[in-house]
C-alpha atoms as a PDB file:
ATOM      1  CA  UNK A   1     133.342 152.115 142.578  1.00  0.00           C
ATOM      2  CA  UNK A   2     130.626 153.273 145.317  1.00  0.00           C
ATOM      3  CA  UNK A   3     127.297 153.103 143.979  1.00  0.00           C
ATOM      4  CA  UNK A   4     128.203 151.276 140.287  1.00  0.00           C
ATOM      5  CA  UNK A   5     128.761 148.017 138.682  1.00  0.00           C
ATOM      6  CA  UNK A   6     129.833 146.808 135.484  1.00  0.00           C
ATOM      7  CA  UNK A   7     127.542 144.257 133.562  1.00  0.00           C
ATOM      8  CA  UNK A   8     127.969 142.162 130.497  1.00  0.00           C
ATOM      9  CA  UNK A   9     125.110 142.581 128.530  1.00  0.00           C
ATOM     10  CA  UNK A  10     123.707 139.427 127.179  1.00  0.00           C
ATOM     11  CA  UNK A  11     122.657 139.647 123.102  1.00  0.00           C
ATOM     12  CA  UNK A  12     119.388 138.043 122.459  1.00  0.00           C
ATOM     13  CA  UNK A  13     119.760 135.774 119.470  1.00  0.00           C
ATOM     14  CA  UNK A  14     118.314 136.507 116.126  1.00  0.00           C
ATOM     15  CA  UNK A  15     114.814 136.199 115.957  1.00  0.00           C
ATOM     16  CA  UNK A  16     113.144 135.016 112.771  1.00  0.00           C
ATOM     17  CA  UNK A  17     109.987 134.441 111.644  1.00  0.00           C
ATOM     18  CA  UNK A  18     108.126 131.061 110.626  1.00  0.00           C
ATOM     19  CA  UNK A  19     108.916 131.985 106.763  1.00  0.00           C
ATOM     20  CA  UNK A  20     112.513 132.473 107.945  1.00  0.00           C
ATOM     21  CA  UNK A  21     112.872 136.290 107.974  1.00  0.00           C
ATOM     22  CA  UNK A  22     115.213 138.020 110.182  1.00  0.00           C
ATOM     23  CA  UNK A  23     113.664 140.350 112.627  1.00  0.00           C
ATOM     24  CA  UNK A  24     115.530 143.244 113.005  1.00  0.00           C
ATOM     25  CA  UNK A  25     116.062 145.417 116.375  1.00  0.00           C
ATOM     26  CA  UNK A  26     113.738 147.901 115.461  1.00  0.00           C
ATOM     27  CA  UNK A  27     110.666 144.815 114.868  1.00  0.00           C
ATOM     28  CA  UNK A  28     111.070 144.238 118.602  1.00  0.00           C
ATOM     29  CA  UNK A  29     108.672 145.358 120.854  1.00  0.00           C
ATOM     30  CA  UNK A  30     109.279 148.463 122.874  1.00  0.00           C
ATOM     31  CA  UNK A  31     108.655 146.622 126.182  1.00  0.00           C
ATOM     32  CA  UNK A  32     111.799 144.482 126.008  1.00  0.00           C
ATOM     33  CA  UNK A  33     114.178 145.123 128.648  1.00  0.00           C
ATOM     34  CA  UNK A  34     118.111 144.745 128.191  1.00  0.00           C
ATOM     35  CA  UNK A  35     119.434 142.039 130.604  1.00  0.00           C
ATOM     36  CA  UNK A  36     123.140 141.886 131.776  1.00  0.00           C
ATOM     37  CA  UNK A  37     125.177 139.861 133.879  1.00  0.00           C
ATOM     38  CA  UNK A  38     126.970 141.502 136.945  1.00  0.00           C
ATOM     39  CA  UNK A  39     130.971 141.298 136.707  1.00  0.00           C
ATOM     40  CA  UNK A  40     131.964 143.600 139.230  1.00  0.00           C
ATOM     41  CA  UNK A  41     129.952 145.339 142.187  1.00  0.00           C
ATOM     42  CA  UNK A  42     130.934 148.886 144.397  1.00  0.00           C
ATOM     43  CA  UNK A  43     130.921 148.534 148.000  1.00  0.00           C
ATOM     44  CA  UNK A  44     127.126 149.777 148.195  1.00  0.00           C
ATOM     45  CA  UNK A  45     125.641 147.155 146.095  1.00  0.00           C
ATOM     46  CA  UNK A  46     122.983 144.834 146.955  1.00  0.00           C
ATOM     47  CA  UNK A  47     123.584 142.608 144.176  1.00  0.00           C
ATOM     48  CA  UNK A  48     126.568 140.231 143.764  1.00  0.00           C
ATOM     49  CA  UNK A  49     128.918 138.994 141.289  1.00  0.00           C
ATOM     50  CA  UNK A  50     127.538 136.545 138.975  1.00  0.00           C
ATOM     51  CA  UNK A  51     124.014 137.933 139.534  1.00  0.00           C
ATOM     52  CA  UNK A  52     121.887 138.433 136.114  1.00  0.00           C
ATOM     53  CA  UNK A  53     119.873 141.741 136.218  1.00  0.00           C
ATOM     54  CA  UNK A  54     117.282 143.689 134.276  1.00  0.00           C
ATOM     55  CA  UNK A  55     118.343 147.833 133.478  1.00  0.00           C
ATOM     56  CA  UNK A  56     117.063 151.031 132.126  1.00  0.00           C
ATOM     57  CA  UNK A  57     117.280 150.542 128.008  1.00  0.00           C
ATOM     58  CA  UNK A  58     119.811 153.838 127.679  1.00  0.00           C
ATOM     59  CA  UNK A  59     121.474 153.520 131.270  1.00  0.00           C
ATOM     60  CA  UNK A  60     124.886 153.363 132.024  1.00  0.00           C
ATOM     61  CA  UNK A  61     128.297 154.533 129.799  1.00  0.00           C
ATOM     62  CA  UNK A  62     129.258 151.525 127.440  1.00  0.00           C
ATOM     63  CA  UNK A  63     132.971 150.803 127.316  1.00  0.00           C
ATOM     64  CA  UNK A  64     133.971 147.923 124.918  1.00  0.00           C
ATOM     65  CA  UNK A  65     131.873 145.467 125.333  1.00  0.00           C
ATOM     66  CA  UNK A  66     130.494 146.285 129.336  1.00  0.00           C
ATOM     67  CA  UNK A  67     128.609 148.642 130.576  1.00  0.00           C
ATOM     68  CA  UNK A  68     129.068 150.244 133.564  1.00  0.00           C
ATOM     69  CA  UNK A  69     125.806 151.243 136.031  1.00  0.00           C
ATOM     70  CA  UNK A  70     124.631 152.671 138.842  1.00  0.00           C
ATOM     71  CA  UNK A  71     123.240 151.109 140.879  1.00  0.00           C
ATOM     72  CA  UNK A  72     119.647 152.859 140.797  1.00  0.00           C
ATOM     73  CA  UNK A  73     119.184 151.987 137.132  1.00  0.00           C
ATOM     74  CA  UNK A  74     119.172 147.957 137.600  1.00  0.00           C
ATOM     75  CA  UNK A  75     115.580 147.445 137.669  1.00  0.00           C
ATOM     76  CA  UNK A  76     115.086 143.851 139.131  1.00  0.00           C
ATOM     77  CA  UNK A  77     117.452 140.191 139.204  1.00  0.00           C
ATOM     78  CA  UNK A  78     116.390 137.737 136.916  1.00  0.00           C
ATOM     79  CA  UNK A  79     115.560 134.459 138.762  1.00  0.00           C
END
């Protein structure tokens, strides 16, 4: 695998409003980052299995339900 890893993204629950409104993706703000946790790491990675990390919004080549990075587009681990 070298340089990539394959992540589970993690879904952020519906969020609604006060009045009970469903906020859609597009109401979120554009700062959000996507979050994912680490399944599987190449032999170059710093981060480990199990590890829940912060990526580039439109990084990576989706495959099912994972998503499989290099290792340059994690951005930070969440602690």
């Amino acid at each position: 695998m070298g340089d990539r890893l394959i992540i589970e993204p993690i879904k952020e629950k519906e969020k609604k409003t006060a009045g009970g409104i469903i906020i859609p993706d597009m109401g979120k703000k554009e700062g959000e980052t996507p979050q994912g946790k680490v399944l599987e790491v190449g032999e170059k990675s710093l981060v480990k299995k199990g590890d829940t990390v912060y990526y580039h919004k439109h990084a990576g080549t989706e495959i099912d339900k994972y998503l499989i990075l290099r290792i340059d587009d994690i951005l930070c681990l969440k602690v």
